[in-house]
N, C-alpha and C. Protein backbone atom coordinates (compact mmCIF):
# COMPACT_ATOMS: atom_id res chain seq x y z
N UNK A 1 2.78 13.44 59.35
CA UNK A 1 2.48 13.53 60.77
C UNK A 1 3.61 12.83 61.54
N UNK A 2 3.74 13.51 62.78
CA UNK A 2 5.18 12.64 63.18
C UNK A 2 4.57 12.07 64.44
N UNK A 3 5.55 11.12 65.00
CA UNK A 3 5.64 10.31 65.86
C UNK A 3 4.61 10.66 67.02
N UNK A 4 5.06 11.77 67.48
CA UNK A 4 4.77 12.88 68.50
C UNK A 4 3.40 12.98 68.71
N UNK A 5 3.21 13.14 67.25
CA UNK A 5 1.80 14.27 66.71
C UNK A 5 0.99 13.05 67.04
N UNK A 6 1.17 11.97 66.33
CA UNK A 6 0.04 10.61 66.52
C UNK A 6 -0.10 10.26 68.13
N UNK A 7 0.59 10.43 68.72
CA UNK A 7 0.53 9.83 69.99
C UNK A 7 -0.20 11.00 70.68
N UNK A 8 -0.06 12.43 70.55
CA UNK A 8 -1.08 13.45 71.01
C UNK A 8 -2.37 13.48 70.52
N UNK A 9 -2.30 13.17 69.48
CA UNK A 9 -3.92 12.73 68.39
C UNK A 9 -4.68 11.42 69.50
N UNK A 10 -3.83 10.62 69.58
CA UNK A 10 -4.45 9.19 70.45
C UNK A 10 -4.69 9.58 72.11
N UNK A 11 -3.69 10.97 72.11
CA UNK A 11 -4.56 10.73 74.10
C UNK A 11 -5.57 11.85 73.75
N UNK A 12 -5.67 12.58 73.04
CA UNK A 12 -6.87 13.77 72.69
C UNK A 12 -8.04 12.76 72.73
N UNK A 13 -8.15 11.66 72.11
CA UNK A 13 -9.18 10.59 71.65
C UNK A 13 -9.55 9.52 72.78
N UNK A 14 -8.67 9.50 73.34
CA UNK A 14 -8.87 8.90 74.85
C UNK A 14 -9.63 9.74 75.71
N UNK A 15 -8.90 10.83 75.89
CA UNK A 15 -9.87 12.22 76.56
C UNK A 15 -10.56 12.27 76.06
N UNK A 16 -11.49 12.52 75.03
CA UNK A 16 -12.48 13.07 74.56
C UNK A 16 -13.19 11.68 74.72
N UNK A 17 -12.90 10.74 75.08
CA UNK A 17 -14.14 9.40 75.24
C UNK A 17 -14.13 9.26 76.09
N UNK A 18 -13.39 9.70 77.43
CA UNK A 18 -13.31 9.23 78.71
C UNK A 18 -14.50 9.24 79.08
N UNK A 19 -14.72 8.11 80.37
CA UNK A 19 -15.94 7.71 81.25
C UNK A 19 -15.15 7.58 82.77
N UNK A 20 -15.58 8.64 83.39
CA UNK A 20 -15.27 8.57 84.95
C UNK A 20 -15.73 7.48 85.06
N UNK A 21 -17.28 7.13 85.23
CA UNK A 21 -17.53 6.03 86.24
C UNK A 21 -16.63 4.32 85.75
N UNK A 22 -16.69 4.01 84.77
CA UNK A 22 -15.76 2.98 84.13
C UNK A 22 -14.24 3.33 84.98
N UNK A 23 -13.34 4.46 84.93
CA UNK A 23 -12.10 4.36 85.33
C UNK A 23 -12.11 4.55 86.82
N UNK A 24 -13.27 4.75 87.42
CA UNK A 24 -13.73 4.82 88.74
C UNK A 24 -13.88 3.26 89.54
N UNK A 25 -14.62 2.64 88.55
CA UNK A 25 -14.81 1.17 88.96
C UNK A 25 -13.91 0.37 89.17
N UNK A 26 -12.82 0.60 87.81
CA UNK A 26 -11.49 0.17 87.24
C UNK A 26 -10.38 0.49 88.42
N UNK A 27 -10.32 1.46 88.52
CA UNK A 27 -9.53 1.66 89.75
C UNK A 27 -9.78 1.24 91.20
N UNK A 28 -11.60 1.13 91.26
CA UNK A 28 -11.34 0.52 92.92
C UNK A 28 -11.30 -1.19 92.92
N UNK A 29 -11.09 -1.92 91.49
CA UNK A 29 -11.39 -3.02 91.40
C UNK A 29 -9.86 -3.30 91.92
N UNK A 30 -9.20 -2.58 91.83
CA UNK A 30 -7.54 -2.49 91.60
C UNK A 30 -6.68 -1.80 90.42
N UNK A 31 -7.04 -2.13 89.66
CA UNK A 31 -6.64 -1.57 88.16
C UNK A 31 -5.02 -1.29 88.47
N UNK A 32 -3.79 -1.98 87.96
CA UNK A 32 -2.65 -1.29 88.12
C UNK A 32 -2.41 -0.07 87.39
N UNK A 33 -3.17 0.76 86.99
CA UNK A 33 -2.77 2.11 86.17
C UNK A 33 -2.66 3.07 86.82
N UNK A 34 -1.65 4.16 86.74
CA UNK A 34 -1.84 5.48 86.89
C UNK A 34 -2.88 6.10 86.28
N UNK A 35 -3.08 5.82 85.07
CA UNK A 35 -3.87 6.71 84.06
C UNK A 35 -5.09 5.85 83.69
N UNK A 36 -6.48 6.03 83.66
CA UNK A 36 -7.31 5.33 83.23
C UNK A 36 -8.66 6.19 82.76
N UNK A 37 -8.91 6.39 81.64
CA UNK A 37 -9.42 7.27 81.00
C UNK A 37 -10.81 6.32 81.07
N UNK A 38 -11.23 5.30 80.87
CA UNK A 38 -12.93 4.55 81.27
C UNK A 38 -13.07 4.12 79.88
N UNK A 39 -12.17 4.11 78.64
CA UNK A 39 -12.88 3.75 77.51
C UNK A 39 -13.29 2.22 77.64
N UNK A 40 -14.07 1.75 76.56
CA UNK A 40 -14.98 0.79 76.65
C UNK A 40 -13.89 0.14 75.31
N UNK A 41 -14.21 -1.27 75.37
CA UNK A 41 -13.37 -2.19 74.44
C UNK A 41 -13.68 -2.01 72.76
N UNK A 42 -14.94 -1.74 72.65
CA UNK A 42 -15.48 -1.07 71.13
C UNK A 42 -14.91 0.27 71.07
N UNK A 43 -14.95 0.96 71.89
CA UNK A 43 -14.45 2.49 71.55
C UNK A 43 -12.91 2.39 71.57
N UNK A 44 -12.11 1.58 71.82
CA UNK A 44 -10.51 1.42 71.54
C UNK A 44 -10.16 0.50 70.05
N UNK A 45 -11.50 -0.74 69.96
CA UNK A 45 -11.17 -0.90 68.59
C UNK A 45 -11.43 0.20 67.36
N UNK A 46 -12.64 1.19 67.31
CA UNK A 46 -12.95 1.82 66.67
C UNK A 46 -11.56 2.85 66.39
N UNK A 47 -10.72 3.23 67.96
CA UNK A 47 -9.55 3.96 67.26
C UNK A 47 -8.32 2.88 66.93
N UNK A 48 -8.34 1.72 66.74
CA UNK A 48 -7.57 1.20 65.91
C UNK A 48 -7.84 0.87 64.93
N UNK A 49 -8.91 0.91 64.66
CA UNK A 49 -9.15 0.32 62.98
C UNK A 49 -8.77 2.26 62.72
N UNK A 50 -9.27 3.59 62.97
CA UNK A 50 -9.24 4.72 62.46
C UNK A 50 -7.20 4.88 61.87
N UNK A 51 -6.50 4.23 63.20
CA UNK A 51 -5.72 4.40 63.20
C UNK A 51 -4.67 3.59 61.91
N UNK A 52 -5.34 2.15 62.01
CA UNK A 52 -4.41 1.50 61.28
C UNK A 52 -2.62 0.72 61.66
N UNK A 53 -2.76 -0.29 61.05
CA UNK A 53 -1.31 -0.50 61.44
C UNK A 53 -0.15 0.55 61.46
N UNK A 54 0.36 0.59 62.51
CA UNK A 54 1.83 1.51 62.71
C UNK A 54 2.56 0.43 63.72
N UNK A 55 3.41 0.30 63.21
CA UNK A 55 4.21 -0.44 64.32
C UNK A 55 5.12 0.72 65.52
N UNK A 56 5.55 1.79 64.82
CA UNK A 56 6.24 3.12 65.83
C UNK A 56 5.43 3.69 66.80
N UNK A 57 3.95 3.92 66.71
CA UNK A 57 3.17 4.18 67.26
C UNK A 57 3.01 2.97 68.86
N UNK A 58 2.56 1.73 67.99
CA UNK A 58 2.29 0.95 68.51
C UNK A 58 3.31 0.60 70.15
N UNK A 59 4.30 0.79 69.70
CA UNK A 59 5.72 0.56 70.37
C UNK A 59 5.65 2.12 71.33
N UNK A 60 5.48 2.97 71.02
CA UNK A 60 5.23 3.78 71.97
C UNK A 60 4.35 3.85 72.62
N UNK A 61 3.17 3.43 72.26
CA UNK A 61 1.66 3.34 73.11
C UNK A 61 1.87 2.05 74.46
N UNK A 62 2.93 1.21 73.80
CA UNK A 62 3.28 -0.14 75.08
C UNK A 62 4.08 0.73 75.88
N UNK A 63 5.15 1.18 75.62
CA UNK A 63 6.20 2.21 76.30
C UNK A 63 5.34 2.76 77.41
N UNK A 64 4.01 3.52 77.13
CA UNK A 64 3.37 4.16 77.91
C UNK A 64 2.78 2.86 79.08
N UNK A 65 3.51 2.62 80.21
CA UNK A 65 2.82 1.79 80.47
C UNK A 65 2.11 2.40 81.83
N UNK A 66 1.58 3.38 81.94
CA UNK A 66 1.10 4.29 83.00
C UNK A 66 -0.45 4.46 83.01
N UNK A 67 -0.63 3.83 81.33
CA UNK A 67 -2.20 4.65 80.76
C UNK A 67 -2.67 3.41 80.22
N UNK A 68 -3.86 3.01 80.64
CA UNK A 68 -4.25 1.40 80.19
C UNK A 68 -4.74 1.37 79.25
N UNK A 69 -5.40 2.08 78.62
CA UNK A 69 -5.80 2.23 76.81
C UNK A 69 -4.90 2.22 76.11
N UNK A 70 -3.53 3.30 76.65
CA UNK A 70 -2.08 2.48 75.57
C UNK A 70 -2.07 1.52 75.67
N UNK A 71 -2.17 0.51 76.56
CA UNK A 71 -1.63 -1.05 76.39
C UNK A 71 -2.56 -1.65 75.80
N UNK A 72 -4.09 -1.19 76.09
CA UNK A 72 -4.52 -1.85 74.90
C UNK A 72 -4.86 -2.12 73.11
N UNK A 73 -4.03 -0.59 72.77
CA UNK A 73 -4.44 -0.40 71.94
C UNK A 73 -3.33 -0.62 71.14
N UNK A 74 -2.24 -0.53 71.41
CA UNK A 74 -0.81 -1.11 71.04
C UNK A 74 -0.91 -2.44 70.36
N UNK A 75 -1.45 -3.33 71.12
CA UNK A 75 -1.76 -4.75 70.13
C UNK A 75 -2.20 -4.64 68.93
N UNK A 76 -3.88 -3.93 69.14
CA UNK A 76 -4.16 -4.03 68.11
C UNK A 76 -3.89 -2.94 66.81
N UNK A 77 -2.78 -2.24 66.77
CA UNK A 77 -2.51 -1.38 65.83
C UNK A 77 -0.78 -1.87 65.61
N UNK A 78 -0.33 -2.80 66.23
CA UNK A 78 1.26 -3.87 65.91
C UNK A 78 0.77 -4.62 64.51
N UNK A 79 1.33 -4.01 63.55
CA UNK A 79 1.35 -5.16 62.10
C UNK A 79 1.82 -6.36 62.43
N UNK A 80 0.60 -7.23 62.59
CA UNK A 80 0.59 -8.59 62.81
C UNK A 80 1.97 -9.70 62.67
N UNK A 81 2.31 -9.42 61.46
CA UNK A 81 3.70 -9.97 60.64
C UNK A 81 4.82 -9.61 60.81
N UNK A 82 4.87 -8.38 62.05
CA UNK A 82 5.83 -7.82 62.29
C UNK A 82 6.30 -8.28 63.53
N UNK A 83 5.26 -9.28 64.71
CA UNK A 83 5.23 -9.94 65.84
C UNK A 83 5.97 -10.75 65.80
N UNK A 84 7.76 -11.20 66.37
CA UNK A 84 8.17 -12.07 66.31
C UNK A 84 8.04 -13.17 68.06
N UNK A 85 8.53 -13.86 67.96
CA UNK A 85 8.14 -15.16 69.23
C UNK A 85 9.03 -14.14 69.99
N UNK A 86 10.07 -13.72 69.78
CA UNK A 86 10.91 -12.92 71.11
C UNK A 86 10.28 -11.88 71.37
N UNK A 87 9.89 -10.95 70.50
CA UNK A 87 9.08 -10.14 70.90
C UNK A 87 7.91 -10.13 71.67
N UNK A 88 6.75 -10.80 71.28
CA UNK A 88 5.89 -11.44 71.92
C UNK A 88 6.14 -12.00 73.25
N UNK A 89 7.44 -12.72 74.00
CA UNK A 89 7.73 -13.05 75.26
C UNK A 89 7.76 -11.82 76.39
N UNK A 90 8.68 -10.56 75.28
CA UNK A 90 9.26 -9.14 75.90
C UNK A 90 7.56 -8.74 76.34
N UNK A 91 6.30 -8.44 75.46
CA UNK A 91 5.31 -7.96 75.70
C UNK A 91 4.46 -8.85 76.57
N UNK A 92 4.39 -9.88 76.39
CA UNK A 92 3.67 -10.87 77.52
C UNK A 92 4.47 -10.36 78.83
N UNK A 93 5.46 -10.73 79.09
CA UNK A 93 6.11 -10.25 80.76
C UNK A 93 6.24 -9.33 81.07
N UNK A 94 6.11 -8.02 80.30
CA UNK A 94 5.55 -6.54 80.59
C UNK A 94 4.18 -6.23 80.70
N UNK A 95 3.16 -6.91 79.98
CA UNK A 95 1.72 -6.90 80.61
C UNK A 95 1.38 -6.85 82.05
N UNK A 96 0.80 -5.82 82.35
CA UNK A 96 0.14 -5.80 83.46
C UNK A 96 -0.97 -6.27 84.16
N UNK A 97 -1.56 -6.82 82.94
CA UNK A 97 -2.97 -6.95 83.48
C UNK A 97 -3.24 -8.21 83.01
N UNK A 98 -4.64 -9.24 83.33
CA UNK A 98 -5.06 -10.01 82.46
C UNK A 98 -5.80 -9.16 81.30
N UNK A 99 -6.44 -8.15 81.43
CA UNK A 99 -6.98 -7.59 80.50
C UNK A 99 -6.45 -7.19 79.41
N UNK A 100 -5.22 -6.58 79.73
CA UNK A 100 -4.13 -6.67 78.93
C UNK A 100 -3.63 -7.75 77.90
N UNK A 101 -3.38 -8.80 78.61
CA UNK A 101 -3.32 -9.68 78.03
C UNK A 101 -4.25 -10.67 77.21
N UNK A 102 -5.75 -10.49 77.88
CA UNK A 102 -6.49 -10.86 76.61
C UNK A 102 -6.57 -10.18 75.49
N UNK A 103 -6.29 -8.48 75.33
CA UNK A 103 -6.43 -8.19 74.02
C UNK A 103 -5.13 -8.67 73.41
N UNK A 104 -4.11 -8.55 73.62
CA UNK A 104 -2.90 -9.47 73.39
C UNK A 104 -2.78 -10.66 72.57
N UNK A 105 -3.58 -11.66 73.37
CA UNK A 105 -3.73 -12.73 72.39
C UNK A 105 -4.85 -12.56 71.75
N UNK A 106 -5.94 -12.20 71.79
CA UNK A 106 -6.88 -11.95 70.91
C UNK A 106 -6.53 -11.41 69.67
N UNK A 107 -6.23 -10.15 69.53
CA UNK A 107 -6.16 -9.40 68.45
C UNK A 107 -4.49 -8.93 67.97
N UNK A 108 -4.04 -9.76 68.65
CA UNK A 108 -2.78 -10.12 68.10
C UNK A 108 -1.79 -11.35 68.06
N UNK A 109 -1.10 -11.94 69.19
CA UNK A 109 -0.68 -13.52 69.36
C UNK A 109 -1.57 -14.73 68.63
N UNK A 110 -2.54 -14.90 68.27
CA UNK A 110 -3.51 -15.56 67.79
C UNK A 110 -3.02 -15.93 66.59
N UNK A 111 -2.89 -15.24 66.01
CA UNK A 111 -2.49 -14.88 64.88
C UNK A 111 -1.55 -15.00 64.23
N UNK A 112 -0.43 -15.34 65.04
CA UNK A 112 1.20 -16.01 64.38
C UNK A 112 1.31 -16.99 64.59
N UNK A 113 2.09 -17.68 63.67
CA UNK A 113 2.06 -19.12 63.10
C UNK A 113 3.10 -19.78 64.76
N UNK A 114 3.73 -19.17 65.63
CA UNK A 114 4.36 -20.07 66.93
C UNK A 114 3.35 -19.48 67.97
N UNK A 115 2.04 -19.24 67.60
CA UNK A 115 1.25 -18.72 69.09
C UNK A 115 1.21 -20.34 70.08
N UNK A 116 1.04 -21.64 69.48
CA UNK A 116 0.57 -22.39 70.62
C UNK A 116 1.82 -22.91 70.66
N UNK A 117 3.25 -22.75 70.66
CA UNK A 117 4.71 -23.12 70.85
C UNK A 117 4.86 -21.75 72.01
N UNK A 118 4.41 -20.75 71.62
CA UNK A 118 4.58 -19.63 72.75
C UNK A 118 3.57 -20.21 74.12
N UNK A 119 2.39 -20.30 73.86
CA UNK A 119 1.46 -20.77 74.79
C UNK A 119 2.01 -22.10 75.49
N UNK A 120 2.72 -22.74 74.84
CA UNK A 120 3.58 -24.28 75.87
C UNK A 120 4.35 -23.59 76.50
N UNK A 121 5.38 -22.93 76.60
CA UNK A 121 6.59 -22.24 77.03
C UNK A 121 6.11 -21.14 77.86
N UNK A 122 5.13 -20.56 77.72
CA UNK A 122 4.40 -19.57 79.15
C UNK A 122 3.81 -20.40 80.05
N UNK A 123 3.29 -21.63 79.41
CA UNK A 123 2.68 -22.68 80.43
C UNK A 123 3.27 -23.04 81.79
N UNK A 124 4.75 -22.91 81.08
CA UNK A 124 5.72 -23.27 82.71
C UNK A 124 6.63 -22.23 83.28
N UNK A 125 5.82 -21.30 82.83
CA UNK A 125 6.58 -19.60 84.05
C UNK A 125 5.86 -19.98 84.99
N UNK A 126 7.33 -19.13 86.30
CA UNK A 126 6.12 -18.90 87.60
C UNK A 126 5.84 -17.56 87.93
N UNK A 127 5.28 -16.88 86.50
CA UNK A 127 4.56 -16.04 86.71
C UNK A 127 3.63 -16.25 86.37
N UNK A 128 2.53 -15.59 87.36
CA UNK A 128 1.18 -15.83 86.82
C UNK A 128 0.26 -15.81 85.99
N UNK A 129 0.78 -14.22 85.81
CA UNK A 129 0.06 -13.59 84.12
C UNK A 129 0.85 -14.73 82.71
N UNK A 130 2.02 -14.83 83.05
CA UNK A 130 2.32 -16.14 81.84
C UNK A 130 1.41 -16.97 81.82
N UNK A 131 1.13 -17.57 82.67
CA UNK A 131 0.55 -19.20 82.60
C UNK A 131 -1.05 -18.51 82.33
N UNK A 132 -1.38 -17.57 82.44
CA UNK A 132 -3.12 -16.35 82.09
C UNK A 132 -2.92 -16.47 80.95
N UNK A 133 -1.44 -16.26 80.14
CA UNK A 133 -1.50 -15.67 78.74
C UNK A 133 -1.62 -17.13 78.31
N UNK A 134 -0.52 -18.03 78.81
CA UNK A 134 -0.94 -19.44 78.28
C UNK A 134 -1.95 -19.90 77.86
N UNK A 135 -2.99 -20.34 78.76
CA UNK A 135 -4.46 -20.70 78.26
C UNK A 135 -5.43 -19.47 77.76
N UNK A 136 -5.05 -18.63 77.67
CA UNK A 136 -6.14 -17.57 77.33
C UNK A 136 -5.61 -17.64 75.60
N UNK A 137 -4.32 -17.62 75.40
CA UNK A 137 -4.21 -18.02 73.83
C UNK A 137 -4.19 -18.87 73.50
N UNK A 138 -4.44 -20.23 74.11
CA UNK A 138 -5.11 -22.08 73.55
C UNK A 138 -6.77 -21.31 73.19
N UNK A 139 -7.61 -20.37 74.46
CA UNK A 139 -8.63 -20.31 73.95
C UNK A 139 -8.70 -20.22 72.39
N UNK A 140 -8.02 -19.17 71.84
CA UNK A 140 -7.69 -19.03 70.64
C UNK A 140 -7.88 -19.64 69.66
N UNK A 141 -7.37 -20.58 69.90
CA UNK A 141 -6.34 -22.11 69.17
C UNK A 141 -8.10 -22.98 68.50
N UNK A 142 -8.36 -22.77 69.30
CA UNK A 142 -9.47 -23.62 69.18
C UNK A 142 -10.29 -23.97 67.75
N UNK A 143 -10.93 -24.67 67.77
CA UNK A 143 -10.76 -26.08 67.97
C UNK A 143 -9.40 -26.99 67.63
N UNK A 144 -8.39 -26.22 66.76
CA UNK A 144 -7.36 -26.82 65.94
C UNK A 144 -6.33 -27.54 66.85
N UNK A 145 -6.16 -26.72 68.27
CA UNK A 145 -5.20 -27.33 69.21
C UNK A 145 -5.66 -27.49 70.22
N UNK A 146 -6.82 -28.70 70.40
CA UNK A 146 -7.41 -28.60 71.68
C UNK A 146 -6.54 -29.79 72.71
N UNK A 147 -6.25 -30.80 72.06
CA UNK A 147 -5.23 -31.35 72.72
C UNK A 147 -3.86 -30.60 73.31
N UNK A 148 -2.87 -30.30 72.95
CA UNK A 148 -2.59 -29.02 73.58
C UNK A 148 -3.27 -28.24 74.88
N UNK A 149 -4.03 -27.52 74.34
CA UNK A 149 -5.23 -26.63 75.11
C UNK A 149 -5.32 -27.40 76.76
N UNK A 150 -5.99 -28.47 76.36
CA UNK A 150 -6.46 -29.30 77.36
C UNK A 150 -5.14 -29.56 78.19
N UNK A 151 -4.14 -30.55 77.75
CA UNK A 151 -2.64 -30.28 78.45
C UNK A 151 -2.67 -29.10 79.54
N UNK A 152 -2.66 -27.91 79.02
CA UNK A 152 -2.30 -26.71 79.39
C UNK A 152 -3.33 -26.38 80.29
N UNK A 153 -4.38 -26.33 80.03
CA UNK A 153 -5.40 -26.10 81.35
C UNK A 153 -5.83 -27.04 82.36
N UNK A 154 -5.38 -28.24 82.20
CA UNK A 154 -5.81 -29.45 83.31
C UNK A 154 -4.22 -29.15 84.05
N UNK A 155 -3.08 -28.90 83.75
CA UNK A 155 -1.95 -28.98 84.17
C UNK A 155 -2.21 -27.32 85.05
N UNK A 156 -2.75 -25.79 84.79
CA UNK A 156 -2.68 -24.53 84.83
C UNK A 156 -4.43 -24.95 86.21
N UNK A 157 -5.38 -26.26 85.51
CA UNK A 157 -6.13 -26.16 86.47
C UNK A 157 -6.07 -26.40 88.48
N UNK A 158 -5.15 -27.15 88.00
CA UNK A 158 -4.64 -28.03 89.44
C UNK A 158 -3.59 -27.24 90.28
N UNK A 159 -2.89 -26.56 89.67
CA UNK A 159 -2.33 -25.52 90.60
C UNK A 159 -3.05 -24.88 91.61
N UNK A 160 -4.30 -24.40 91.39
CA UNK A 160 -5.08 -23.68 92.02
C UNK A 160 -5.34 -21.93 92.28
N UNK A 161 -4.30 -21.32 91.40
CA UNK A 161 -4.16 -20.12 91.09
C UNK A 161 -4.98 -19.36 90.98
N UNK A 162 -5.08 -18.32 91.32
CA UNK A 162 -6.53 -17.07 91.53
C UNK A 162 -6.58 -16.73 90.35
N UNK A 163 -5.50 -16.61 89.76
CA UNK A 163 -5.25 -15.76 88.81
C UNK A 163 -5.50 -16.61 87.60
N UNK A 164 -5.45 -17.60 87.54
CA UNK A 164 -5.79 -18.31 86.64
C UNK A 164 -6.57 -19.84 86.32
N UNK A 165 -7.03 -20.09 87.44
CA UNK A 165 -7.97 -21.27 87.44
C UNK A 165 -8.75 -21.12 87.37
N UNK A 166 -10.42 -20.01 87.06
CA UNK A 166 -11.14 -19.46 86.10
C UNK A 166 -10.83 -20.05 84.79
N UNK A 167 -10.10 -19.06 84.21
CA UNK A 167 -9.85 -19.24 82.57
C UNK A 167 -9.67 -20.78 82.38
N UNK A 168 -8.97 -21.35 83.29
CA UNK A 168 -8.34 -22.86 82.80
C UNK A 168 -9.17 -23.42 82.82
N UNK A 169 -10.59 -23.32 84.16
CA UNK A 169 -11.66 -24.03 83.84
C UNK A 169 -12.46 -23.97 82.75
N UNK A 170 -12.77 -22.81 82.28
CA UNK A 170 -13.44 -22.38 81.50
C UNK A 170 -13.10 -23.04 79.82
N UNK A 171 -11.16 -22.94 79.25
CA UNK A 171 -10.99 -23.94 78.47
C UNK A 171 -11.28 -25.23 78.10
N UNK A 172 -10.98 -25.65 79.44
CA UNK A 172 -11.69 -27.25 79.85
C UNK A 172 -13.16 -27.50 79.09
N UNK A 173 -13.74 -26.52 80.39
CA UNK A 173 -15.59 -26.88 79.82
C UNK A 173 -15.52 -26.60 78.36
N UNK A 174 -14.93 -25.39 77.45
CA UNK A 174 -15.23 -25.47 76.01
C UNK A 174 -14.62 -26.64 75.05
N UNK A 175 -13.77 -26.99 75.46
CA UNK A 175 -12.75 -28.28 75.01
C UNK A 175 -14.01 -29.27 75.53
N UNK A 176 -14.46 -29.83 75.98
CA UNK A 176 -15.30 -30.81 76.72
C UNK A 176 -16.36 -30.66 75.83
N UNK A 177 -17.34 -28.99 75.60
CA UNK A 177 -17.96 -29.19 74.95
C UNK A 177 -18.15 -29.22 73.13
N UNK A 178 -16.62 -28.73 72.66
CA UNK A 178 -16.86 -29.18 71.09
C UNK A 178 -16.70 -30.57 71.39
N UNK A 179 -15.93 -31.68 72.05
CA UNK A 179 -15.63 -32.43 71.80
C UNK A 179 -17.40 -33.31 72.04
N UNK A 180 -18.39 -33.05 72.85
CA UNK A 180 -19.52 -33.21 72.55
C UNK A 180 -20.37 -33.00 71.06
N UNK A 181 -19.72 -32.26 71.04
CA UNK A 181 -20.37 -31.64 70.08
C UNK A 181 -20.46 -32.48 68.44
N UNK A 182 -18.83 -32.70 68.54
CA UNK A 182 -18.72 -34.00 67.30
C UNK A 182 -19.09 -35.36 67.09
């Protein structure tokens, strides 16, 4: 199967799951996409596990950055081991979205051995979605780098950012509460 063929296989599968009212909502929420087909976060993992690691695929599905199910589904079908720290910077500052970027670090950044060395070093962009990706991959980290973590969201809390003083609080309170917890 070639390059081509997989990437027509993956928007056939997008189409055929689409949900108006989801890419309806999505779009008047703002949604930066041209393209938004309504799939649901289970129905994009289900076509990455079908799909499997491809890294060529994967790299073209980010390429597509018009259609928001490519971007999310690109993470999770990138062979993990194949994610280097430069790379990972290139895809963090091309993310569009926070949504984006939580599947990002979720089901992929998480997962490599410099994610909370990447997460210090997005900490001090002044972009916004950086310093989003920052603490949204300490969530990650957790419990192992909560010092860190905490750094990063008391420093990401006080800014006062729309875009990201939610999440930072939200680290906080879970950092606050394992540390109850022990």
């Amino acid at each position: 199967m070639t390059q081509y063929n997989e990437m027509q296989l993956i928007k056939r599968e997008f189409f055929a799951l689409r949900n108006g009212i989801v890419a309806d909502n999505l779009r008047a929420a703002g949604a930066p996409y041209h393209i938004i087909f309504g799939l649901n976060l289970p129905q994009i993992v289900e076509i990455a596990r079908a799909s499997g690691p491809n890294r060529r695929l994967a790299e073209k599905l980010w390429a597509n950055t018009t259609t928001r199910e490519s971007l999310m589904l690109a993470p999770m079908i990138f062979p993990r081991e194949e994610m280097t720290c430069e790379l990972a910077k290139e895809w963090v500052g091309a993310a569009p979205s926070a949504e984006v970027i939580d599947v990002l670090c979720h089901r992929l950044l998480r997962h490599r051995p410099f994610a909370a060395q990447l997460a210090a070093e997005l900490s001090d962009s002044e972009r916004d979605l950086d310093r989003y990706c920052a603490v949204r991959l300490m969530f990650n980290l957790l419990p192992g780098s909560a010092d860190i973590a905490m750094e990063i969201a008391a420093k990401e809390s006080q800014r006062g950012c729309r875009v990201t003083v939610g999440v930072a609080r939200a680290l906080i309170d879970e950092i606050n509460f394992l540390k109850d917890g022990q």
